[in-house]
Protein backbone atom coordinates (compact mmCIF):
# COMPACT_ATOMS: atom_id res chain seq x y z
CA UNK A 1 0.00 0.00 0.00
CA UNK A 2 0.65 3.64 -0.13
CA UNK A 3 1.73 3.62 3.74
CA UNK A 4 3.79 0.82 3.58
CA UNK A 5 5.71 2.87 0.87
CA UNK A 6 5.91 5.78 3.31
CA UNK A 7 7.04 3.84 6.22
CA UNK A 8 10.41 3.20 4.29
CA UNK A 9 11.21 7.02 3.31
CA UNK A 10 12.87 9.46 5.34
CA UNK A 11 10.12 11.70 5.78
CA UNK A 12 7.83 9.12 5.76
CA UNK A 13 5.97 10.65 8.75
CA UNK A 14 4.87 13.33 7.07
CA UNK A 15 3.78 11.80 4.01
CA UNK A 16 1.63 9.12 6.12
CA UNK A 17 0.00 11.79 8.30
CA UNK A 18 -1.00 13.26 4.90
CA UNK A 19 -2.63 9.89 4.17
CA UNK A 20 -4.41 9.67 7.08
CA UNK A 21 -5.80 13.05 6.96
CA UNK A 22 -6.86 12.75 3.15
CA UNK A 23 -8.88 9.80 4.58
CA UNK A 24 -10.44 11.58 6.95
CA UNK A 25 -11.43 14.44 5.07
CA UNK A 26 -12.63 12.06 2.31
CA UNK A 27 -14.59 10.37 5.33
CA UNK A 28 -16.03 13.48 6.27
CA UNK A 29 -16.66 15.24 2.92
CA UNK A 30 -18.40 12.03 1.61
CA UNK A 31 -19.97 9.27 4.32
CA UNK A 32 -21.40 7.08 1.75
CA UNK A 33 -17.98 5.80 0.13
CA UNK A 34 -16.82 4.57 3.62
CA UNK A 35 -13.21 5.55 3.39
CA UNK A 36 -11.94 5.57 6.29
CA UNK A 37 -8.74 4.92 8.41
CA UNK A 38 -9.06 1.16 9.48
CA UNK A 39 -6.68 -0.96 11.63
CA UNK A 40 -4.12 -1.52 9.68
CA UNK A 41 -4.00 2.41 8.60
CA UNK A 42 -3.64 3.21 12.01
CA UNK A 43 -1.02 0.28 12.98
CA UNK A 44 1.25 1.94 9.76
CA UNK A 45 1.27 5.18 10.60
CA UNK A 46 1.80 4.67 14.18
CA UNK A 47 4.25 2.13 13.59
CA UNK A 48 6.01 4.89 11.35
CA UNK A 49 6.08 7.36 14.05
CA UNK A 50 7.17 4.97 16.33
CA UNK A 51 10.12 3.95 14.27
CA UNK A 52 11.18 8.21 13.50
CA UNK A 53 13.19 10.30 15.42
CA UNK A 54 11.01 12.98 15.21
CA UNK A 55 10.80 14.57 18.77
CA UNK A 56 6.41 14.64 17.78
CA UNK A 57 6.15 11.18 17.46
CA UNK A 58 5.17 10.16 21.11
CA UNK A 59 2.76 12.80 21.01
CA UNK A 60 1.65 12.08 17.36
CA UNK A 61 0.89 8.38 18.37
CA UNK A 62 -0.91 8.88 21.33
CA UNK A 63 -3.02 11.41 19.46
CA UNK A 64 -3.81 8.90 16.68
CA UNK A 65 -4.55 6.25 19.18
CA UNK A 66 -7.05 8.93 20.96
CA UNK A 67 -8.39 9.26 17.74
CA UNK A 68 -8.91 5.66 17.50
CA UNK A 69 -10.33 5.08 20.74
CA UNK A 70 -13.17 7.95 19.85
CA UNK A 71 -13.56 6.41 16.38
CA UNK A 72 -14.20 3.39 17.79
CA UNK A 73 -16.89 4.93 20.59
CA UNK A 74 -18.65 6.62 17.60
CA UNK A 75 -18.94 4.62 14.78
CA UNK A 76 -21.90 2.36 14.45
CA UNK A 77 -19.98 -0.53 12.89
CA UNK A 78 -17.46 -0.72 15.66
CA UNK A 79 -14.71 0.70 13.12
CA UNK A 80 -11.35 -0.12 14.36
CA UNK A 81 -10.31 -1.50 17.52
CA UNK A 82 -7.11 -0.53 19.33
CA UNK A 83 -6.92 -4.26 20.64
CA UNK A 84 -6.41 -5.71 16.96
CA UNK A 85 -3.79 -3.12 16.40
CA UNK A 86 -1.83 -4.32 19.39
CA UNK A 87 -2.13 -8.38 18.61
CA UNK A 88 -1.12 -7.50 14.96
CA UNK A 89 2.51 -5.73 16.43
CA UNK A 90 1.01 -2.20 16.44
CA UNK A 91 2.78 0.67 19.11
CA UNK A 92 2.26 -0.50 22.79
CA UNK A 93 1.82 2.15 24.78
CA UNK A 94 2.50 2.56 28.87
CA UNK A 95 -0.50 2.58 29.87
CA UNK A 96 -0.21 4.51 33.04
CA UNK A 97 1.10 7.09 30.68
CA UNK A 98 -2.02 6.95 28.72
CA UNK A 99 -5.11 5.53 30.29
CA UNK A 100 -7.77 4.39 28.71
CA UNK A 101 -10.51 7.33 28.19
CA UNK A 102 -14.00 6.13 30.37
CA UNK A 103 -16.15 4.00 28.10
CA UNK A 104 -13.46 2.23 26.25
């Protein structure tokens, strides 16, 4: 995919964050084609953070997993789950750093 591209570049942070906020725009700007981020957009460009040494990126993931967890709260279909993200190798975060938000 596109991301996995990204996640080999140098500034392959930036370019995924593009990604991921294309699809979210799309998402917004037209609800009926259901693009959205899914599990394995958010494990990428997490993952790519996680691997940069961009001062952001701890910030930058836990944002994106915040993201995730309200996506998931939202959506009527569930959308992606921050559990399936973690059993496929996805960021682990401390979570006494970053608690789950109530109703997760």
């Amino acid at each position: 995919s596109l991301l996995d591209a990204w996640s080999k570049c140098p500034d392959g942070t930036e370019k995924a964050e593009k990604v991921l906020d294309e699809m979210r725009a799309t998402q917004q700007s037209h609800p009926h084609l259901k693009i959205r981020p899914d599990e394995k957009t958010y494990t990428i460009v997490t993952n790519i953070w996680a691997k940069s040494n961009d001062p952001r990126s701890e910030e930058k993931i836990a944002n994106i997993l915040e993201e995730m967890r309200q996506t998931c709260n939202q959506s009527a279909d569930k959308g992606p789950s921050l559990d399936n993200v973690e059993k496929s190798g996805g960021v682990q975060m401390d979570e006494a750093a970053y608690p789950p938000t109530a109703g997760y």
